[in-house]
Protein backbone atom coordinates (compact mmCIF):
# COMPACT_ATOMS: atom_id res chain seq x y z
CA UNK A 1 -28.08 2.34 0.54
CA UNK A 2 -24.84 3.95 -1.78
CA UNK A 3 -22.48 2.25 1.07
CA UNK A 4 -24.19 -1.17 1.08
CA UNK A 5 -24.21 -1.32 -2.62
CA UNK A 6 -20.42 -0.47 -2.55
CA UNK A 7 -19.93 -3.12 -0.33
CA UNK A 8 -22.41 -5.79 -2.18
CA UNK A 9 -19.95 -5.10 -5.13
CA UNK A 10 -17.25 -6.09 -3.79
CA UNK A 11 -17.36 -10.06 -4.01
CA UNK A 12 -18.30 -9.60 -7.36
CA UNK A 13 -15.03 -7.68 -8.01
CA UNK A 14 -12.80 -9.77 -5.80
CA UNK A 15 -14.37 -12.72 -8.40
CA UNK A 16 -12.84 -10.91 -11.44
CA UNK A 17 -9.76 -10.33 -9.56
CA UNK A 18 -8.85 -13.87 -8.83
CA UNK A 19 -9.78 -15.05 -12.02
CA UNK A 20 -7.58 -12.14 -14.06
CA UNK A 21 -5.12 -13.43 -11.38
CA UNK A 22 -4.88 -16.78 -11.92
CA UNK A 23 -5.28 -16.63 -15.72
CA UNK A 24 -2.16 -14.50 -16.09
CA UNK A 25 -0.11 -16.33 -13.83
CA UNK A 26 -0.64 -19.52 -15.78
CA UNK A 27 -0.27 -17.90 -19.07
CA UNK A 28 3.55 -17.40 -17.48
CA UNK A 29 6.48 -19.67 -19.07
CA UNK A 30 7.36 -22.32 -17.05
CA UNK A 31 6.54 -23.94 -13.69
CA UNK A 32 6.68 -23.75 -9.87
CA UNK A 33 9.59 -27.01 -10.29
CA UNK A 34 11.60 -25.40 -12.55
CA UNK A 35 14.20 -23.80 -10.06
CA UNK A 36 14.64 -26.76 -8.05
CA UNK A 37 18.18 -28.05 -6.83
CA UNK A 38 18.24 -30.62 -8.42
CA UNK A 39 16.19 -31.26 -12.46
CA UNK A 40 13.16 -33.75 -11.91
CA UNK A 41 12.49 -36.57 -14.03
CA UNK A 42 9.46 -36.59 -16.47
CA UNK A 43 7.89 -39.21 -14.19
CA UNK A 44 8.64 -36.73 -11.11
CA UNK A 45 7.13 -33.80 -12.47
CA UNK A 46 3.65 -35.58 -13.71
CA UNK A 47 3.34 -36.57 -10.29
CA UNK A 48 3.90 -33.03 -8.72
CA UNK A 49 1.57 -31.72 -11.23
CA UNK A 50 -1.00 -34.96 -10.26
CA UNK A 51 -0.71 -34.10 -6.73
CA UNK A 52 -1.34 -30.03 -7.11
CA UNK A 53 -3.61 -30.49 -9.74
CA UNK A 54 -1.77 -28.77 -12.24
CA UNK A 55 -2.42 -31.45 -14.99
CA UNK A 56 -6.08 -30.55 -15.53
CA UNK A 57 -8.18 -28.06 -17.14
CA UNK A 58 -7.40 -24.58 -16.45
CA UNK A 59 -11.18 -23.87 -15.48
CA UNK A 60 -11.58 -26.71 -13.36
CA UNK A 61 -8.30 -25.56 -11.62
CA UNK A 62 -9.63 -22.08 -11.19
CA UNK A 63 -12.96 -23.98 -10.17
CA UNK A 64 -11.09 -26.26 -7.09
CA UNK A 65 -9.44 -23.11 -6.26
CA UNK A 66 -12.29 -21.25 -5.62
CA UNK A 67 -14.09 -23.95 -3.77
CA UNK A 68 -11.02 -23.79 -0.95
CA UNK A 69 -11.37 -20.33 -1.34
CA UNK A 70 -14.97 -20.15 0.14
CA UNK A 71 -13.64 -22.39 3.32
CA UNK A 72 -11.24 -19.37 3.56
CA UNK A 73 -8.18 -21.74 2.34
CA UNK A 74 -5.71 -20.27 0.15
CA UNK A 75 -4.24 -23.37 -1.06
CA UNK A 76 -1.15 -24.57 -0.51
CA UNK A 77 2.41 -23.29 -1.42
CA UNK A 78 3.84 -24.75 -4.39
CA UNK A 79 7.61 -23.40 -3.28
CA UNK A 80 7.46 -23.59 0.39
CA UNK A 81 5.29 -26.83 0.68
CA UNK A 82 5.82 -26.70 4.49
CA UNK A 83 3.39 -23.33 4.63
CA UNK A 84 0.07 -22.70 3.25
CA UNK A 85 -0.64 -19.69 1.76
CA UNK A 86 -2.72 -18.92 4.67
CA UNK A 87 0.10 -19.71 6.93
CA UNK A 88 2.69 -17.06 4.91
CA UNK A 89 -0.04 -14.16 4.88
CA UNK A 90 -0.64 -14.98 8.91
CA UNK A 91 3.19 -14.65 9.37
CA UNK A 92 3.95 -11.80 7.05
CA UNK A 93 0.93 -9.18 7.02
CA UNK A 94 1.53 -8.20 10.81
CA UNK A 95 4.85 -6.97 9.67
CA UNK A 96 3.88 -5.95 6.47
CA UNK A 97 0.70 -3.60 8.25
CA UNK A 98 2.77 -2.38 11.05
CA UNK A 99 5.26 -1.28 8.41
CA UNK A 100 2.54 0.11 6.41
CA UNK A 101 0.74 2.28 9.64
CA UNK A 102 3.92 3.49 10.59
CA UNK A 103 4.83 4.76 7.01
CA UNK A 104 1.07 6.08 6.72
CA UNK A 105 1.67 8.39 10.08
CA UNK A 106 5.05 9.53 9.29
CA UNK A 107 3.91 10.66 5.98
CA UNK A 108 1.11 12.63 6.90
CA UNK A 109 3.07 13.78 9.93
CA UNK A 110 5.12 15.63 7.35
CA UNK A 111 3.20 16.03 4.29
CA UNK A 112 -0.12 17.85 6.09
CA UNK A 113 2.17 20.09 7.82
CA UNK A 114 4.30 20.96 5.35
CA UNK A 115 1.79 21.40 2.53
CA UNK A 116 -0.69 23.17 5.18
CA UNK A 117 2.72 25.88 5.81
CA UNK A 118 3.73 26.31 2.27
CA UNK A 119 -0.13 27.54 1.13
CA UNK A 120 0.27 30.00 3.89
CA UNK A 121 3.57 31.14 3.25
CA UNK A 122 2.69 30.95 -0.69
CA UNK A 123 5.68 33.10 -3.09
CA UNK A 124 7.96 33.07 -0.26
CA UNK A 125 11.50 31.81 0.84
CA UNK A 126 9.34 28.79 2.89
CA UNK A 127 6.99 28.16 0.20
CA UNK A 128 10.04 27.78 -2.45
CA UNK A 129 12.08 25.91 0.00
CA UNK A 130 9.04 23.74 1.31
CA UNK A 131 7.88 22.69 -2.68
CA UNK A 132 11.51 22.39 -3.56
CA UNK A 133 11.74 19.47 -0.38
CA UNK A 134 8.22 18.01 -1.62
CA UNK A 135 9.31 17.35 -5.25
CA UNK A 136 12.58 16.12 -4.22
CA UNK A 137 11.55 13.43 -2.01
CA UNK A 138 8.77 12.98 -4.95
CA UNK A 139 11.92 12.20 -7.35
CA UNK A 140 13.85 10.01 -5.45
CA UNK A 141 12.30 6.18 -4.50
CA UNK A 142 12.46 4.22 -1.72
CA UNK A 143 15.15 2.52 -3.80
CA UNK A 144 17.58 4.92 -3.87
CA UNK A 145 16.58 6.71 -0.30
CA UNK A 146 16.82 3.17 1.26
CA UNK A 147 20.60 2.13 0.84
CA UNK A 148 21.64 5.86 1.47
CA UNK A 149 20.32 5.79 4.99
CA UNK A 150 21.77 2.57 5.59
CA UNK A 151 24.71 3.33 4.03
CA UNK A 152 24.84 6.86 5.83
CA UNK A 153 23.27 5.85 9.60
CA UNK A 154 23.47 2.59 9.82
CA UNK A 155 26.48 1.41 8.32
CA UNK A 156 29.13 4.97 8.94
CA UNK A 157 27.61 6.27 12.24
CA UNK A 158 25.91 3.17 13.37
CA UNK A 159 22.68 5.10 15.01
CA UNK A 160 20.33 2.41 13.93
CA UNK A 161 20.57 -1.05 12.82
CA UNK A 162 21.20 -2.09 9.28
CA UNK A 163 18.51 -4.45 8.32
CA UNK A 164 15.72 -7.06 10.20
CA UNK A 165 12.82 -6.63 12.13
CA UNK A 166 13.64 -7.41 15.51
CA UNK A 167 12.76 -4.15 17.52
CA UNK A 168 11.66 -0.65 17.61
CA UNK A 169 14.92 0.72 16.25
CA UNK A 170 14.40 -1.77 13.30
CA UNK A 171 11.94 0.09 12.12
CA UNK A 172 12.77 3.69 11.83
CA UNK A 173 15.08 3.53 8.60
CA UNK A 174 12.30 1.32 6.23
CA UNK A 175 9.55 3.46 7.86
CA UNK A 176 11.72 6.84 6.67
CA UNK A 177 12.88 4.92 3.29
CA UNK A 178 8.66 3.89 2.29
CA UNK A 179 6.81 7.07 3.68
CA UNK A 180 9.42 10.07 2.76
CA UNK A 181 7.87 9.85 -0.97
CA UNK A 182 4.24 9.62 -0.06
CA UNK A 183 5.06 12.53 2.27
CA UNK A 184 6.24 14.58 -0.53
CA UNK A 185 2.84 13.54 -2.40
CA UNK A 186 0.96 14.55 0.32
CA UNK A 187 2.22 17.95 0.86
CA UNK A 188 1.21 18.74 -2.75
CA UNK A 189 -1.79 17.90 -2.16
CA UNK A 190 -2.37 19.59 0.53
CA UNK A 191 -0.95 23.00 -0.18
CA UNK A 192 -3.26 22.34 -3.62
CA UNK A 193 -6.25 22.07 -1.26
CA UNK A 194 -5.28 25.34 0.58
CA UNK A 195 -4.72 27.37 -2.14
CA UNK A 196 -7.95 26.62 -3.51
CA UNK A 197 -10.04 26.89 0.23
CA UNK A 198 -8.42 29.84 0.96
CA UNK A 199 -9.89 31.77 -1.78
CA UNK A 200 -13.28 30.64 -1.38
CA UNK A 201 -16.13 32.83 -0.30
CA UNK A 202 -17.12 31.45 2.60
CA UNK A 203 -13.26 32.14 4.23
CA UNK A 204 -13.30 35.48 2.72
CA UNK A 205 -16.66 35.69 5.19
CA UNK A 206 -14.85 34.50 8.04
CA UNK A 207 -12.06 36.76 7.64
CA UNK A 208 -14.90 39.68 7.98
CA UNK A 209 -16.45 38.21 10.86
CA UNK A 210 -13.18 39.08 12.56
CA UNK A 211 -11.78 35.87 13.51
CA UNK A 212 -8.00 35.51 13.26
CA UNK A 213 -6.27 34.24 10.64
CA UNK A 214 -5.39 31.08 12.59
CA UNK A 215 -8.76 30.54 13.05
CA UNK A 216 -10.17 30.84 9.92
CA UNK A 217 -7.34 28.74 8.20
CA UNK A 218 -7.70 25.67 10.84
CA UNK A 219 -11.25 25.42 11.77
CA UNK A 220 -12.40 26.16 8.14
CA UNK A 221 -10.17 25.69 5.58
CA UNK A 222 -8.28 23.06 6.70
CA UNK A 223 -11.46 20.65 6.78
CA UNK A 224 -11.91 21.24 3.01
CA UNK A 225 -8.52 21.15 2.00
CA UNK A 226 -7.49 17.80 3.50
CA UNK A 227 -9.89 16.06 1.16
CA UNK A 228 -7.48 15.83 -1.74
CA UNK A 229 -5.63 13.93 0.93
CA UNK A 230 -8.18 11.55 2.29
CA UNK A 231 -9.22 10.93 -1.50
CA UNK A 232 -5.63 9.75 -2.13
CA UNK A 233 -5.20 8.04 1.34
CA UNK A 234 -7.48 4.58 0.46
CA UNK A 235 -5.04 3.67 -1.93
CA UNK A 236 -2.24 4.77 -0.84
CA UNK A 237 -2.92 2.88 2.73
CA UNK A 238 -4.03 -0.08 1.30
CA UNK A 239 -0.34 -0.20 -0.69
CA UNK A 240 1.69 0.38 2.19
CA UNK A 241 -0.43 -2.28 4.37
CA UNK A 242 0.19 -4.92 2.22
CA UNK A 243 3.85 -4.03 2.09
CA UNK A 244 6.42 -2.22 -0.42
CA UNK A 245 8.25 -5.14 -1.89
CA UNK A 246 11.51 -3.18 -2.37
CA UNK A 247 11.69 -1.19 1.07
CA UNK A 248 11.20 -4.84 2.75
CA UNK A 249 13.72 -6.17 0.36
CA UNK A 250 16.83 -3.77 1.04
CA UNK A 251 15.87 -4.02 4.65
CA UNK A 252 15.67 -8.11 4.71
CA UNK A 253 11.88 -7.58 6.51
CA UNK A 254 9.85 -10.52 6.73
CA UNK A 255 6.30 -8.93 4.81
CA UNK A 256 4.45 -9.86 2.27
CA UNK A 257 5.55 -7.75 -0.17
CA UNK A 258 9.37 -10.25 0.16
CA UNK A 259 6.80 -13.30 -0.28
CA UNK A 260 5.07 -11.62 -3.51
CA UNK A 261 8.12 -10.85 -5.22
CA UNK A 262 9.42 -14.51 -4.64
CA UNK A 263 6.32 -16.10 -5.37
CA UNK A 264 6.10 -14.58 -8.75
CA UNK A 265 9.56 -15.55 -9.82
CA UNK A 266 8.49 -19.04 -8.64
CA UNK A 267 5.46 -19.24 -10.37
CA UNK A 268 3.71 -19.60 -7.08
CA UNK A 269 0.75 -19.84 -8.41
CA UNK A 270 -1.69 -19.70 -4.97
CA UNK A 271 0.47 -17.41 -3.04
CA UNK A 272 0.68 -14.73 -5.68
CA UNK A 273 -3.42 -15.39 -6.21
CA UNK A 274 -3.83 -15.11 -2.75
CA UNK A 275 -1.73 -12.03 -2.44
CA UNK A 276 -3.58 -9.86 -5.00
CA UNK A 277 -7.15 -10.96 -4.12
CA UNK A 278 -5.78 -9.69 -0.14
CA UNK A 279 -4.67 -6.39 -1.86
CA UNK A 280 -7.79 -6.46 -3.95
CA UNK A 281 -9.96 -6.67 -0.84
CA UNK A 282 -8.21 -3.94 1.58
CA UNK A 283 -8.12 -1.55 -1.51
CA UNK A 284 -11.89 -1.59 -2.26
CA UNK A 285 -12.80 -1.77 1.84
CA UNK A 286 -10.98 1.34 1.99
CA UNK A 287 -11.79 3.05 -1.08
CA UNK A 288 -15.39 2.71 0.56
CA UNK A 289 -14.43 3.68 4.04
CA UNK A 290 -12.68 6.79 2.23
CA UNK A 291 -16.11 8.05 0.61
CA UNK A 292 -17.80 7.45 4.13
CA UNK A 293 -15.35 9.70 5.72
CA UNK A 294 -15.93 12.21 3.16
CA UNK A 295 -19.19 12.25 3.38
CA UNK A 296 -18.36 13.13 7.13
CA UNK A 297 -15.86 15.78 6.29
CA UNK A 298 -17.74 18.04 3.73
CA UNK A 299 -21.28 17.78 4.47
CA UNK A 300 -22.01 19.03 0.60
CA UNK A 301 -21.12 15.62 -0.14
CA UNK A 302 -24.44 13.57 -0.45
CA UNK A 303 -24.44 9.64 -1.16
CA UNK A 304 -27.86 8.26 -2.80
């Protein structure tokens, strides 16, 4: 009953989300027409505001917006008015999630490790120097990691390409550039979690039932202490799936996170809607299927 609850809320919250969403982005100065080539007459711009709508009520706006939105339409886009909104999210989330997964793996790939060593190795030469690589890739963004490797590999040894998404090799550097922080993040989190499992009772009893210290840290503590890490995963997935705006910026990736960005500066007014309220959703589906796996995890854990 606690999961379909969660889930029953969620509409609710996605309502409050679009309508935060489109209230602030028409309390913005200016219009979608006012970075056009070429200035448009008075005359022009009533009828571009007739023909979007933009010329009534805000409520009754919000109200024909919502009414696509239950046919699943986004509405169209006021910059690119080739392209629906639908038709941008279609072409850029594949990118944008594939991005996202490969950014996820990499940084548990080193964060778990590397926390899971440094609790075990804890007030020695590879704790220091494991913590000391954790906060420093904590420290320093995507935006500053991003042009060094494409300054560094791409651009003076030419291992990898400099920017696009046209293969496999494409993606290595903005995979690096978005997950090396959240790896450093992760790491902290775990080596938290171990610290604190591994002076808990129940491994002190495992210790005495004369398993090995490999054993007791990876069948029993490990289980407890990756929950800091599963707690933080739901939103940290549900960022990276919907893109990081400045990683697919320096790297000239196709994502959503490119289309966000632009469609705020040009007071896009259904794209960025329809951008948060997709951000909104994966956030609070995964924020539930986090607490499932949880409850899965540590079976102290009980959901009413």
């Amino acid at each position: 009953m606690y999961f379909l609850r969660r889930l029953a809320f969620i509409p609710p919250l996605l309502l409050v989300v679009s309508f935060l969403a489109f209230g602030l982005m028409h309390l913005a100065p200016g219009n979608p027409f006012d970075r056009e080539r070429k200035p448009a007459s008075p005359d022009v711009e009533r009828n571009l505001a007739r023909k979007y709508h933009l010329d009534e009520p805000f409520l009754k706006q919000y109200a024909r917006y919502l009414g696509g939105l239950a046919h699943g339409d986004f509405g169209p886009s006021l910059k690119y008015r080739d392209h629906t909104v639908t038709d941008i999210i279609a072409q850029g989330l594949p990118v944008s999630m594939t991005l996202g997964w490969l950014a996820f793996c990499f940084a548990l790939g080193i964060g778990l490790p590397l926390g899971f060593y440094t609790a075990v190795e804890r007030g020695r030469w590879p704790d220091y120097l494991g913590s000391f690589f954790a906060i420093l890739v904590i420290c320093i963004p995507g935006l500053v990691i991003g042009p060094i490797l494409v300054v560094t590999l791409a651009i003076h040894w030419r291992i990898f390409p400099v920017a696009l998404w046209e293969s496999p090799w494409h993606a290595i550097l903005p995979t690096i550039a978005l997950g090396l922080y959240f790896s450093g993040r992760i790491a902290r989190l775990m080596r938290e979690g171990m610290l604190g499992i591994m002076q808990s009772e129940f491994v002190t009893t495992a210790r005495a039932k004369g398993l090995s210290e490999f054993q007791v840290l990876s069948r029993h503590a490990v289980r407890l202490a990756i929950l800091p890490v599963l707690s933080y995963s739901g939103p940290l997935l549900a960022d990276l799936l919907t893109g990081s705006f400045v990683v697919e910026n320096i790297f000239q990736i196709p994502g959503i996170g490119t289309s966000l960005v632009n469609g705020m500066s040009n007071r896009d007014y259904p794209l960025v809607v329809g951008l948060v309220i997709l951000y909104a959703a994966l956030l609070l589906v995964l924020n539930v299927l986090v607490d499932l796996t949880y409850s899965i995890l540590d079976r102290r854990v009980k959901y009413e």
